[in-house]
PDB file of N, CA and C in Angstrom:
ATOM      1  N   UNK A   1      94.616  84.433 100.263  1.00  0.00           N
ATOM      2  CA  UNK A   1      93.671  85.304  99.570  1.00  0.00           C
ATOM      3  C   UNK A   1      94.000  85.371  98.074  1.00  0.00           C
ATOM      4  N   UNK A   2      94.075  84.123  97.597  1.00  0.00           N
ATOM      5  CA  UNK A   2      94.232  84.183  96.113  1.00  0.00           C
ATOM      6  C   UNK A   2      93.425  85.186  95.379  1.00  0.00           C
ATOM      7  N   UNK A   3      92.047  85.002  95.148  1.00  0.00           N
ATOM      8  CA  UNK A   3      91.531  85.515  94.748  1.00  0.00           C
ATOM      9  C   UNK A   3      91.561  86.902  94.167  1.00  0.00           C
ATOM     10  N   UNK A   4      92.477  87.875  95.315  1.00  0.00           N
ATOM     11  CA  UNK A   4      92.834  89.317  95.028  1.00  0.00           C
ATOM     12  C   UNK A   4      93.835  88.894  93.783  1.00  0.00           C
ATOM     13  N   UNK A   5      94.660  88.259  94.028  1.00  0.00           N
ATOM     14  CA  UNK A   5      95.872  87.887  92.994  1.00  0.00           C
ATOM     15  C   UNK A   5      95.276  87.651  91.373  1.00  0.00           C
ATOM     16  N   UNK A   6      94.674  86.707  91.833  1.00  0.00           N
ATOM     17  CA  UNK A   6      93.793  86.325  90.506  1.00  0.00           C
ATOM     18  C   UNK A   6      93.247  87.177  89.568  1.00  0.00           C
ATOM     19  N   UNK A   7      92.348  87.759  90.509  1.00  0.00           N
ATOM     20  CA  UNK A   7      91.407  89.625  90.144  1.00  0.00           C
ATOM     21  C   UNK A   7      92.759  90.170  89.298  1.00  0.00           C
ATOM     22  N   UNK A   8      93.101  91.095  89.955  1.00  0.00           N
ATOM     23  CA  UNK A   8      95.007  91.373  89.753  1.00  0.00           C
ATOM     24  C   UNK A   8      95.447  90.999  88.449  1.00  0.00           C
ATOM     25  N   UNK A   9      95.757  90.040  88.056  1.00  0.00           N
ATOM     26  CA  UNK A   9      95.875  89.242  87.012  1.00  0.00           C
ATOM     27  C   UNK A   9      95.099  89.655  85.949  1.00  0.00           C
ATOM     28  N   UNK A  10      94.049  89.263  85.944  1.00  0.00           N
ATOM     29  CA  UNK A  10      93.065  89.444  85.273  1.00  0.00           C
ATOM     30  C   UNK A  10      92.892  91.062  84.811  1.00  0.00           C
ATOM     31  N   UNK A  11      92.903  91.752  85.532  1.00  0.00           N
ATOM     32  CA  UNK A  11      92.794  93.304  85.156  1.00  0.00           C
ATOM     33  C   UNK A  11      94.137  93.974  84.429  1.00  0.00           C
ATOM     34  N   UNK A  12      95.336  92.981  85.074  1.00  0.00           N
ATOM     35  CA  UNK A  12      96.338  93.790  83.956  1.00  0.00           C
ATOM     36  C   UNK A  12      96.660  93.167  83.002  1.00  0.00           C
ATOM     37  N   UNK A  13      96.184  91.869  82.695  1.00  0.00           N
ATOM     38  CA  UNK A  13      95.904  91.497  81.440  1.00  0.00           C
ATOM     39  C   UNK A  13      94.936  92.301  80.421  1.00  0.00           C
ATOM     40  N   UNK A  14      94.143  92.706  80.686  1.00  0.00           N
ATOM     41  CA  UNK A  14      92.823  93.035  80.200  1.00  0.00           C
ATOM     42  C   UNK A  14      93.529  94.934  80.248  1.00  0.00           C
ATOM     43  N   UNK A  15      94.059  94.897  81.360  1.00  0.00           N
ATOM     44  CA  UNK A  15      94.733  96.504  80.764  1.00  0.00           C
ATOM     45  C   UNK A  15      96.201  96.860  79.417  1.00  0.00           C
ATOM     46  N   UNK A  16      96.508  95.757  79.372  1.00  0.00           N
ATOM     47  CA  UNK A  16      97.319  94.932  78.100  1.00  0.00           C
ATOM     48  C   UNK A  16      96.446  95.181  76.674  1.00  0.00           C
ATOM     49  N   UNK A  17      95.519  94.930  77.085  1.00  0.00           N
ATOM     50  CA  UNK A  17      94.447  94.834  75.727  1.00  0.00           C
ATOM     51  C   UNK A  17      94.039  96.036  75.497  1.00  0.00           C
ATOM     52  N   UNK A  18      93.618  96.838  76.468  1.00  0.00           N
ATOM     53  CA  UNK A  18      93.230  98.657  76.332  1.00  0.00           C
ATOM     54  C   UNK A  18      94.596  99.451  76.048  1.00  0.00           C
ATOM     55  N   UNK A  19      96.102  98.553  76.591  1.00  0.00           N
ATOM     56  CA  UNK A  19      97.500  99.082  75.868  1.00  0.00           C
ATOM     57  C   UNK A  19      97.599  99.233  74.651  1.00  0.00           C
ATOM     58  N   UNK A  20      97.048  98.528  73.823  1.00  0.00           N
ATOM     59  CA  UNK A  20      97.021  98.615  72.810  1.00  0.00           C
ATOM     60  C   UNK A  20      96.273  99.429  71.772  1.00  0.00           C
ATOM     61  N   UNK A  21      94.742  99.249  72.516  1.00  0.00           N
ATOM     62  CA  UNK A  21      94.286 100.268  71.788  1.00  0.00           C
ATOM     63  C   UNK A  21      94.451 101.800  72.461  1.00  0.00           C
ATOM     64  N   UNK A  22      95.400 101.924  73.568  1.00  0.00           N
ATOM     65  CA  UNK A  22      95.816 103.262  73.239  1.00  0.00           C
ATOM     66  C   UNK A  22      97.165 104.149  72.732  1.00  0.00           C
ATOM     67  N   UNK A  23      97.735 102.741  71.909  1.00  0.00           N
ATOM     68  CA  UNK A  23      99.102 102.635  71.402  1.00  0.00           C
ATOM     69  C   UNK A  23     100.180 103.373  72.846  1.00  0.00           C
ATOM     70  N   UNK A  24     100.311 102.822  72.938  1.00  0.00           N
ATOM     71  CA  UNK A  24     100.927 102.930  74.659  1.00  0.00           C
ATOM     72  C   UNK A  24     102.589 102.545  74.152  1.00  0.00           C
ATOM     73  N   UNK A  25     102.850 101.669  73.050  1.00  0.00           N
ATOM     74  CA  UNK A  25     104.497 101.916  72.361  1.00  0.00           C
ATOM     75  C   UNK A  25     104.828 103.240  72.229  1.00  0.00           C
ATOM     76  N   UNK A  26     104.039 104.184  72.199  1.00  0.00           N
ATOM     77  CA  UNK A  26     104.329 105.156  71.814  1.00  0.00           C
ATOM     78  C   UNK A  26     105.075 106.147  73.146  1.00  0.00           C
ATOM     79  N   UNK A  27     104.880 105.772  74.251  1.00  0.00           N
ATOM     80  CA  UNK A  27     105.242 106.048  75.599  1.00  0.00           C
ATOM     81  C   UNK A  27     106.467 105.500  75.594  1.00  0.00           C
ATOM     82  N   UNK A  28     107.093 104.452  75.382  1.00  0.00           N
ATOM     83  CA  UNK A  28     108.082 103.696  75.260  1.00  0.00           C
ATOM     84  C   UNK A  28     109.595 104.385  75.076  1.00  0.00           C
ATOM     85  N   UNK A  29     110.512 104.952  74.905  1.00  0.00           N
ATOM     86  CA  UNK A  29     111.279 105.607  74.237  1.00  0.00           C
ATOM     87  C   UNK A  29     111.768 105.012  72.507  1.00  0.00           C
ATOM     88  N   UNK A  30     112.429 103.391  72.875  1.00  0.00           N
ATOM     89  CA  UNK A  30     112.635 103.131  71.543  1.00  0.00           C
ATOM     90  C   UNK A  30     111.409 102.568  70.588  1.00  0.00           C
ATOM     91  N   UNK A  31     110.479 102.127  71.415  1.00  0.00           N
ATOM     92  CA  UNK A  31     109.259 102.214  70.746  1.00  0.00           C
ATOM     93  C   UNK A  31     108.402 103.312  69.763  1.00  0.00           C
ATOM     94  N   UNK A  32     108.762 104.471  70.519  1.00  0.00           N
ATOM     95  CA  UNK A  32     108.500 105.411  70.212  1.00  0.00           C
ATOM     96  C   UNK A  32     108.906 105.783  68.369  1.00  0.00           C
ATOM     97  N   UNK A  33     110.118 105.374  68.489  1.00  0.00           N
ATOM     98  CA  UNK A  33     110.512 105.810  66.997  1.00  0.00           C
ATOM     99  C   UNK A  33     109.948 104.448  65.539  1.00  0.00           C
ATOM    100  N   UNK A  34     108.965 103.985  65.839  1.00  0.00           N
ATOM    101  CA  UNK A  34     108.639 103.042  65.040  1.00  0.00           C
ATOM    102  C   UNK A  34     107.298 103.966  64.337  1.00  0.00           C
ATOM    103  N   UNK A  35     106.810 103.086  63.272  1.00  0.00           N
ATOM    104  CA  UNK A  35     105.920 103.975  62.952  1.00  0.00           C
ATOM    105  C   UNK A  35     104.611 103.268  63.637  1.00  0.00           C
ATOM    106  N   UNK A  36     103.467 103.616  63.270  1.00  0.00           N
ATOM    107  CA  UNK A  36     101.824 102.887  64.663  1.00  0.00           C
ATOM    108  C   UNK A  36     102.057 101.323  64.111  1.00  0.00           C
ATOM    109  N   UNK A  37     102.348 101.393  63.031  1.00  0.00           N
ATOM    110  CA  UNK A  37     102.081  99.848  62.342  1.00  0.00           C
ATOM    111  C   UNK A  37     103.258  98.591  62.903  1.00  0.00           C
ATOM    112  N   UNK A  38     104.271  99.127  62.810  1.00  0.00           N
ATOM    113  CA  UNK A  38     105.849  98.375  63.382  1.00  0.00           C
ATOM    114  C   UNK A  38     105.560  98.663  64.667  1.00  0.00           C
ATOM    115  N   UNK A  39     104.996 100.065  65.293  1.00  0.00           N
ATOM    116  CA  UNK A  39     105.267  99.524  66.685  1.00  0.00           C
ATOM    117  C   UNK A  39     103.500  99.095  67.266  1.00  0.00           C
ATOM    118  N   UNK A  40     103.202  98.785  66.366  1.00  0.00           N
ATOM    119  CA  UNK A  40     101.736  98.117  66.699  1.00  0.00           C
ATOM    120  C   UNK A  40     102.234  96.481  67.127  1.00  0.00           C
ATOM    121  N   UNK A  41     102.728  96.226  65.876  1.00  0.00           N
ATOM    122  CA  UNK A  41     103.707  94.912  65.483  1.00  0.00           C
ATOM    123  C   UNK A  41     104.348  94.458  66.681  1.00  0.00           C
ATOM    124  N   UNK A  42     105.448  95.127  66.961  1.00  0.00           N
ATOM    125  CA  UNK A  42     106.651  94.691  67.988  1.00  0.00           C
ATOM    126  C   UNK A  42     105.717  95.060  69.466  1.00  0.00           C
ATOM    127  N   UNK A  43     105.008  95.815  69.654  1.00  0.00           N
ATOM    128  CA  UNK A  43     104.067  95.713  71.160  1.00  0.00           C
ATOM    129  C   UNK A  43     103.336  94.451  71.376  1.00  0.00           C
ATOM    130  N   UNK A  44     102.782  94.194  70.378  1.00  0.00           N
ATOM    131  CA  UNK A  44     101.752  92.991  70.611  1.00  0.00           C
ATOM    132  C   UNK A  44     102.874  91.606  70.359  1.00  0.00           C
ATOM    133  N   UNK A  45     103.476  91.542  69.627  1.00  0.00           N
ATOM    134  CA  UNK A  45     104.543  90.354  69.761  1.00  0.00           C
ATOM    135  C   UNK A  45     105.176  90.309  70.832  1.00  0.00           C
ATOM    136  N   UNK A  46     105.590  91.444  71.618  1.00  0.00           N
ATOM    137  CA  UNK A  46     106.593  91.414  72.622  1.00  0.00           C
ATOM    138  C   UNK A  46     105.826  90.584  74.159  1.00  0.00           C
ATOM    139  N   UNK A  47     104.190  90.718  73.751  1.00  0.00           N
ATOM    140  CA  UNK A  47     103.433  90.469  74.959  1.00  0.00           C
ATOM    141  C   UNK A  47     102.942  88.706  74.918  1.00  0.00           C
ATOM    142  N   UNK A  48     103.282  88.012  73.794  1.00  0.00           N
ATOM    143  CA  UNK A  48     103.604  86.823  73.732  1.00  0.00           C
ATOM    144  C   UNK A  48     104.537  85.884  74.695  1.00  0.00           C
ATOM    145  N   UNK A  49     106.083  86.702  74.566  1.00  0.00           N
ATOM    146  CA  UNK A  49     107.065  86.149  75.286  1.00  0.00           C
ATOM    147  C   UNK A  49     106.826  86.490  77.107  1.00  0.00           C
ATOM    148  N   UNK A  50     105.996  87.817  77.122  1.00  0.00           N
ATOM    149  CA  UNK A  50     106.107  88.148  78.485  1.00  0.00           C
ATOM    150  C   UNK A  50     104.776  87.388  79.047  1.00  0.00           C
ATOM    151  N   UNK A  51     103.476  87.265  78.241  1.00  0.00           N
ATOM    152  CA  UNK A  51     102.482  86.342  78.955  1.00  0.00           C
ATOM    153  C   UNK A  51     102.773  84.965  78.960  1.00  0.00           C
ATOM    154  N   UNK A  52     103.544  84.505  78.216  1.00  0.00           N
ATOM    155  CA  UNK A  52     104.136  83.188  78.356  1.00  0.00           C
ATOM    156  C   UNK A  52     104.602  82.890  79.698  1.00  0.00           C
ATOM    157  N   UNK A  53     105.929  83.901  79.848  1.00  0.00           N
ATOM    158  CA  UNK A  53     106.431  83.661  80.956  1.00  0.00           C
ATOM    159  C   UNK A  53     105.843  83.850  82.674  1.00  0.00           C
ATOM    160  N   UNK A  54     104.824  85.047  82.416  1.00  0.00           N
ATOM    161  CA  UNK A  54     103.803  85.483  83.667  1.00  0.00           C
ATOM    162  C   UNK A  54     103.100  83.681  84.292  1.00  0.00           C
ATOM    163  N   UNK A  55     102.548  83.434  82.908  1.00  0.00           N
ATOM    164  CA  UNK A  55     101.426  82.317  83.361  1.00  0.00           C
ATOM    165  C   UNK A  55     102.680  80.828  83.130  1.00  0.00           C
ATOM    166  N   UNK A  56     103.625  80.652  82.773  1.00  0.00           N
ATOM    167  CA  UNK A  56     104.458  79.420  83.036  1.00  0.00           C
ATOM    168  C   UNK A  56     105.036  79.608  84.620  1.00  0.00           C
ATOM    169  N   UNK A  57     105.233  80.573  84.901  1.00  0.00           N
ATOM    170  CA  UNK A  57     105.757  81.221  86.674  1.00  0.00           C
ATOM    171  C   UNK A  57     105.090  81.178  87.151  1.00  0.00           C
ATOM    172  N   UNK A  58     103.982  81.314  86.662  1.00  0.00           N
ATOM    173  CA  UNK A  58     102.675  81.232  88.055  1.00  0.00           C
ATOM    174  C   UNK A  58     101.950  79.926  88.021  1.00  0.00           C
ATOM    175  N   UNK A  59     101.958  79.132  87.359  1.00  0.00           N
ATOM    176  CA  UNK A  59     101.255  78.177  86.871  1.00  0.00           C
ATOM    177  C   UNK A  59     102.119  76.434  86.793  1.00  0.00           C
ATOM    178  N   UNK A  60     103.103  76.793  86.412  1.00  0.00           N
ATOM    179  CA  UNK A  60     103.390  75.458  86.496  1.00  0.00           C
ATOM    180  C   UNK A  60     103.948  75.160  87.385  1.00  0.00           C
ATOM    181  N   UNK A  61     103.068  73.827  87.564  1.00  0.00           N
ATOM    182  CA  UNK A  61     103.022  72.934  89.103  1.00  0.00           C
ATOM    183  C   UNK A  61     102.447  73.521  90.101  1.00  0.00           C
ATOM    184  N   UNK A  62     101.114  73.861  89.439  1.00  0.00           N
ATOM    185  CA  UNK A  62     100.489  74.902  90.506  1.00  0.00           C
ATOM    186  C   UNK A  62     100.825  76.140  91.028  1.00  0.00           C
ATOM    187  N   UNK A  63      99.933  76.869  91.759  1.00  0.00           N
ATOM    188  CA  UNK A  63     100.161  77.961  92.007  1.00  0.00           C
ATOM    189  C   UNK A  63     101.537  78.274  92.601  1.00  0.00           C
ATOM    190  N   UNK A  64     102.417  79.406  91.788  1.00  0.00           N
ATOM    191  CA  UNK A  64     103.894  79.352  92.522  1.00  0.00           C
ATOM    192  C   UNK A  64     103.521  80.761  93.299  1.00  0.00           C
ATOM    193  N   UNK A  65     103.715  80.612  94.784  1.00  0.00           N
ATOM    194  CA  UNK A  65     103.355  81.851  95.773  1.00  0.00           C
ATOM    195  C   UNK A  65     104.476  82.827  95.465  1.00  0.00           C
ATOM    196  N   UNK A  66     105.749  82.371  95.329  1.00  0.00           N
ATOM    197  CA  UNK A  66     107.034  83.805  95.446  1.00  0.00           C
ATOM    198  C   UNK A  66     106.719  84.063  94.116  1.00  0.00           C
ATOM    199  N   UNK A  67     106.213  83.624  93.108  1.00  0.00           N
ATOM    200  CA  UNK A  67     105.896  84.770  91.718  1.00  0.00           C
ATOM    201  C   UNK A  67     104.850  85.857  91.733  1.00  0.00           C
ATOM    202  N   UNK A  68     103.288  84.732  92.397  1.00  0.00           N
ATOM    203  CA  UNK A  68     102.487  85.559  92.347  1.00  0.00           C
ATOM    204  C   UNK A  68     102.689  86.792  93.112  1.00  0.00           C
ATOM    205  N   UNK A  69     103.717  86.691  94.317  1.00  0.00           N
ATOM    206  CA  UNK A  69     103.761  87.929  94.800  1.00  0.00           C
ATOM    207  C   UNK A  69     104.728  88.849  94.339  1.00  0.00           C
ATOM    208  N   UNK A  70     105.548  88.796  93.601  1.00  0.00           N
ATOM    209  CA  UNK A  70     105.868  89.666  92.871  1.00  0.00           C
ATOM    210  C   UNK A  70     105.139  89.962  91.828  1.00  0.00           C
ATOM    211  N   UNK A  71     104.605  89.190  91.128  1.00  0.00           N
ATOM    212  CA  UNK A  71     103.495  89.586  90.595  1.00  0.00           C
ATOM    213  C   UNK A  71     102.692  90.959  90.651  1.00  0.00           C
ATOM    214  N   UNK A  72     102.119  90.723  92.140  1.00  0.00           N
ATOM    215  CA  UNK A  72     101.754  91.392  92.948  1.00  0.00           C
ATOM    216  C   UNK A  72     102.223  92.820  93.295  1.00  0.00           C
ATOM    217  N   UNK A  73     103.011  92.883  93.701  1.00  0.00           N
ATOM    218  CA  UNK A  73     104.218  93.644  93.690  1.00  0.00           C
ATOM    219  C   UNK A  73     104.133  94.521  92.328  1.00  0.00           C
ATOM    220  N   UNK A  74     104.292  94.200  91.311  1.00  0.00           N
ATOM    221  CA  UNK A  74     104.410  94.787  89.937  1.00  0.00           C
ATOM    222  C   UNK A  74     103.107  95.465  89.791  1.00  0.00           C
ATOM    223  N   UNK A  75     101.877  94.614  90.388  1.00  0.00           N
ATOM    224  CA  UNK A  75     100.642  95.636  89.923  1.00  0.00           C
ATOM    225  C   UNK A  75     100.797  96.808  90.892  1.00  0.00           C
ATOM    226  N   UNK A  76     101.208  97.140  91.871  1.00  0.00           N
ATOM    227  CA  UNK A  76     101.193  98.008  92.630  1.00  0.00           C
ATOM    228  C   UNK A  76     102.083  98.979  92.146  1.00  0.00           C
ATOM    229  N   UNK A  77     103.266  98.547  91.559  1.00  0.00           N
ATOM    230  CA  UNK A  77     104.371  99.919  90.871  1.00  0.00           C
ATOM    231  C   UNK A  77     103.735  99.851  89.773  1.00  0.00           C
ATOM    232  N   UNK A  78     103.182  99.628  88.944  1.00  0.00           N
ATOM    233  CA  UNK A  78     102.419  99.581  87.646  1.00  0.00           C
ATOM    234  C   UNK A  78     101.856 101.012  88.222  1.00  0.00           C
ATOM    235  N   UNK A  79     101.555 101.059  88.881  1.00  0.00           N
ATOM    236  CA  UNK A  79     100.306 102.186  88.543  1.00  0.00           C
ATOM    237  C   UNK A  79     101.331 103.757  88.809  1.00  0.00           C
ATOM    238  N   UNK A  80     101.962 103.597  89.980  1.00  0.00           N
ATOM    239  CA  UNK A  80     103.147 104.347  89.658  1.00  0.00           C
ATOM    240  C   UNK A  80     104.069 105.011  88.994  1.00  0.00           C
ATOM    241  N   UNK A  81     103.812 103.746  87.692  1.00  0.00           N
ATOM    242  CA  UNK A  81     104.487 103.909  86.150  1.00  0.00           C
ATOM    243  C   UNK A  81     103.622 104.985  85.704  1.00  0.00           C
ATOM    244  N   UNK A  82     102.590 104.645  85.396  1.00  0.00           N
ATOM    245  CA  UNK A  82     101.311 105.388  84.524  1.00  0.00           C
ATOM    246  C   UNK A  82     101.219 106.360  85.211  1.00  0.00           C
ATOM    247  N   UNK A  83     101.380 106.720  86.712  1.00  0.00           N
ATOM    248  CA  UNK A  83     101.285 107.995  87.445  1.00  0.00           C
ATOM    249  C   UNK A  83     102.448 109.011  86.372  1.00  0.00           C
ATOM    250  N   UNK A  84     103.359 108.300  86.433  1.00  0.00           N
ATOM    251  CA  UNK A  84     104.917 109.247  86.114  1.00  0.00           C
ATOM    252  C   UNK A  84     104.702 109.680  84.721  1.00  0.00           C
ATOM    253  N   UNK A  85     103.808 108.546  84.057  1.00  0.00           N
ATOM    254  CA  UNK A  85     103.311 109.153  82.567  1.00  0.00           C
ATOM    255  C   UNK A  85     102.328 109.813  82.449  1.00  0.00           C
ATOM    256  N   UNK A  86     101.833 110.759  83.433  1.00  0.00           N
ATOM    257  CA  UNK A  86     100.677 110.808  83.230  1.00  0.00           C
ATOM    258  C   UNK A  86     100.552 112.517  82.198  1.00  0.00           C
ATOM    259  N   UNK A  87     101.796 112.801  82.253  1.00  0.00           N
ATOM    260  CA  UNK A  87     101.823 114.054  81.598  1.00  0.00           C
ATOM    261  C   UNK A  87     102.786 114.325  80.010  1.00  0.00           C
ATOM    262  N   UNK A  88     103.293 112.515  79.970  1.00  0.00           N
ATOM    263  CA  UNK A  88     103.263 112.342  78.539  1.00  0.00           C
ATOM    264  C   UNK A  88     102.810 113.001  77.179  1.00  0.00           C
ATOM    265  N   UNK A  89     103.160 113.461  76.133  1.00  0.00           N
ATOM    266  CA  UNK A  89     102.410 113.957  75.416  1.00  0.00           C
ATOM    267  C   UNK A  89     101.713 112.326  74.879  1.00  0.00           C
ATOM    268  N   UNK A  90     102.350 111.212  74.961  1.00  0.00           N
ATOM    269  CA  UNK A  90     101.536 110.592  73.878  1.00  0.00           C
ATOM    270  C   UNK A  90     100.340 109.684  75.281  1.00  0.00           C
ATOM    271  N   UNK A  91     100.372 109.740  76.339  1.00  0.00           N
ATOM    272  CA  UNK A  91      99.663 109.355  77.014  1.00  0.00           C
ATOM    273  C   UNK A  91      98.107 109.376  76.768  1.00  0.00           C
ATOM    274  N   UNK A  92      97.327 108.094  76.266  1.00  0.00           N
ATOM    275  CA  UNK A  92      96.119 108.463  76.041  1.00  0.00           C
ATOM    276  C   UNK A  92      95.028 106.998  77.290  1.00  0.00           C
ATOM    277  N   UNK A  93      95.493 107.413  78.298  1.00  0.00           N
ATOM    278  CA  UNK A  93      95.287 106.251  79.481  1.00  0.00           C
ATOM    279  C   UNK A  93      94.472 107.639  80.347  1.00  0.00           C
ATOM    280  N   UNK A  94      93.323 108.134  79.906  1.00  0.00           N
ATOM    281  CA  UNK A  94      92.549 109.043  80.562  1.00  0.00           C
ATOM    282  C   UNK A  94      90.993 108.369  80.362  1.00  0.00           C
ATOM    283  N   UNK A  95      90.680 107.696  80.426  1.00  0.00           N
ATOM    284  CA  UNK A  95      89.460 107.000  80.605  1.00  0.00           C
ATOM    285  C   UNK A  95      88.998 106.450  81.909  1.00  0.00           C
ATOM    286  N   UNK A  96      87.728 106.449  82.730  1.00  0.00           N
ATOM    287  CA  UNK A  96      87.771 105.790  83.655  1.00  0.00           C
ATOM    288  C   UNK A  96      87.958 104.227  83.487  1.00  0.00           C
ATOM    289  N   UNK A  97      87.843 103.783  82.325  1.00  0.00           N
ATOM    290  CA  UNK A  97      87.964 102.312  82.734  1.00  0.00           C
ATOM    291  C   UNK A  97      89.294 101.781  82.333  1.00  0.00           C
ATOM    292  N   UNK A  98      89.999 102.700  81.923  1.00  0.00           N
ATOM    293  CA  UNK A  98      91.804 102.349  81.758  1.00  0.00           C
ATOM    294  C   UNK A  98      91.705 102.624  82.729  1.00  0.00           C
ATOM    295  N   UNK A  99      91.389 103.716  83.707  1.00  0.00           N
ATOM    296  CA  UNK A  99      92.318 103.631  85.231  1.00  0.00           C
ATOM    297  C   UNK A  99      91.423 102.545  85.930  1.00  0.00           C
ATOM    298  N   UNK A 100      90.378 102.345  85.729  1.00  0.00           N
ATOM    299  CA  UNK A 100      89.773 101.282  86.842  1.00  0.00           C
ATOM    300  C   UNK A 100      90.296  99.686  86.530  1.00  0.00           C
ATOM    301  N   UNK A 101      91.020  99.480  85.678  1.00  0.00           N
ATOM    302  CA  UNK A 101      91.685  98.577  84.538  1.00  0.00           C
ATOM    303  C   UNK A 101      93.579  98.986  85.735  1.00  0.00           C
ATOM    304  N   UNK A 102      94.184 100.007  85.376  1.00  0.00           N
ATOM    305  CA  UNK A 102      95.511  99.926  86.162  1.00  0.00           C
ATOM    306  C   UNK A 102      95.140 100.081  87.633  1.00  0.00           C
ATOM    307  N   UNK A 103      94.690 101.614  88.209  1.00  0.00           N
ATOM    308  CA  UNK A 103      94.442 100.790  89.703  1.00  0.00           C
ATOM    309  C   UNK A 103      93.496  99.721  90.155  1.00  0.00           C
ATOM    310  N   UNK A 104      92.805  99.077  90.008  1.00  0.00           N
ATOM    311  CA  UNK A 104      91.728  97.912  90.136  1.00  0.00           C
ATOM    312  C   UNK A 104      92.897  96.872  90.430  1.00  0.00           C
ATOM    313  N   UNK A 105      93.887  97.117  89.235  1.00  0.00           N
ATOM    314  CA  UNK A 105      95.154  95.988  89.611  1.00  0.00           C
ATOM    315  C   UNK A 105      95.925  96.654  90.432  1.00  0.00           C
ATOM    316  N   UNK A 106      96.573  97.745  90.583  1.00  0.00           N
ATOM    317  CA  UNK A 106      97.302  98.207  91.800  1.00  0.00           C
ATOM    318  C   UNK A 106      96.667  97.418  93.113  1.00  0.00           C
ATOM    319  N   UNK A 107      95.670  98.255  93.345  1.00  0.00           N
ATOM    320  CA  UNK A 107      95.047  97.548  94.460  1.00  0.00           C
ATOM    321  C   UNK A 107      94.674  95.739  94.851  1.00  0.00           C
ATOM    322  N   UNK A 108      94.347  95.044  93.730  1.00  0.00           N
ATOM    323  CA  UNK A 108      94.181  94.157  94.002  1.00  0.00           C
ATOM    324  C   UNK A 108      95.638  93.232  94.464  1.00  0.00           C
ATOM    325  N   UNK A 109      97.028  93.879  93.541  1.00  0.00           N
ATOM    326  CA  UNK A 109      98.118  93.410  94.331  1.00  0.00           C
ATOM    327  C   UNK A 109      98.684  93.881  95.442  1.00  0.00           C
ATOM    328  N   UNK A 110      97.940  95.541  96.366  1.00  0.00           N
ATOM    329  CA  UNK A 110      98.501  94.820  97.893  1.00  0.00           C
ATOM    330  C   UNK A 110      97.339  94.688  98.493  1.00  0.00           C
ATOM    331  N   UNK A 111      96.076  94.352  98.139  1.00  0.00           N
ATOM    332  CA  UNK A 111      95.345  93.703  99.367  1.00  0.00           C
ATOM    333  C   UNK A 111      96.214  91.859  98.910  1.00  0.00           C
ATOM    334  N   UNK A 112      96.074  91.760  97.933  1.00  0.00           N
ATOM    335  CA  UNK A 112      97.125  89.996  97.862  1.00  0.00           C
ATOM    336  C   UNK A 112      98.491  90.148  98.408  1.00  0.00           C
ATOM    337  N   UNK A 113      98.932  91.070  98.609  1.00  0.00           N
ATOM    338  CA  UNK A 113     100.224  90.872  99.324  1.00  0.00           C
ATOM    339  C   UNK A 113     100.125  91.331 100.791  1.00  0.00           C
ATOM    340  N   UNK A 114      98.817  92.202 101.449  1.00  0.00           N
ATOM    341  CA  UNK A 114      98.904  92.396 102.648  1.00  0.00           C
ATOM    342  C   UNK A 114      97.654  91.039 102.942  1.00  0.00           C
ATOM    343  N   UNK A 115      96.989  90.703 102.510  1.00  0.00           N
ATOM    344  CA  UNK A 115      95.938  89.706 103.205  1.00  0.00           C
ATOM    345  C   UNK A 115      96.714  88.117 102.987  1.00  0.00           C
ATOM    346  N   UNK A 116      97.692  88.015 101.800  1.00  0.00           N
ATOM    347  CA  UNK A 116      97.764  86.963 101.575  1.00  0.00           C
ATOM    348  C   UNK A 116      98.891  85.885 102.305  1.00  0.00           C
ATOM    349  N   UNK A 117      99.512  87.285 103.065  1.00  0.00           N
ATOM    350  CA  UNK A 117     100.689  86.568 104.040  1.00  0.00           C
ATOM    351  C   UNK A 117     100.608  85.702 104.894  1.00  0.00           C
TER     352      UNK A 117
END
């Protein structure tokens, strides 16, 4: 059941992009002490090295199954994360389509990890 995986993918990428515009470094602890501009800077650079590595793990030489399911795995505590922040002062992830953006991916990584076994 790739497909859930894929979905998955796709939504927390795309919730990466709404990270930003809700300066979400700012949640961070050492992030936190930068100013919006430096830690505008070091958020969006930092997501270079980590999408690199997401799509070289999942991708080269074809689909690698023990990544995507951790992968998988991660969208499901992802949302967990954002649960625990949810009372943050700098938390600004109150929109329906930021949450339909983090759980959309929660969910899509365990129907891929319960359908895809």
């Amino acid at each position: 059941m790739d497909q859930f995986f894929f979905l998955g993918l796709s939504l927390i990428l795309t919730h990466e992009l709404d990270a930003v515009r809700q300066r979400e470094w700012r949640i961070f602890p050492l992030l936190a002490r930068l100013n919006d501009e430096a830690g505008f800077a070091v958020f969006t650079a930092l997501h270079v090295p980590l999408f690199l590595a997401i799509l070289w793990g999942v991708f080269a030489g074809g689909l690698n199954r023990p990544v995507a399911d951790a992968l998988s795995a991660f969208f499901v505590i992802h949302v967990g994360l954002h649960l625990l922040a949810l009372r943050h002062r700098e938390n600004r992830f109150t929109s329906v389509l930021s949450w339909a953006l983090i759980g959309g991916a929660g969910l899509c990584g365990a129907l891929d990890l319960l359908l895809g076994a």
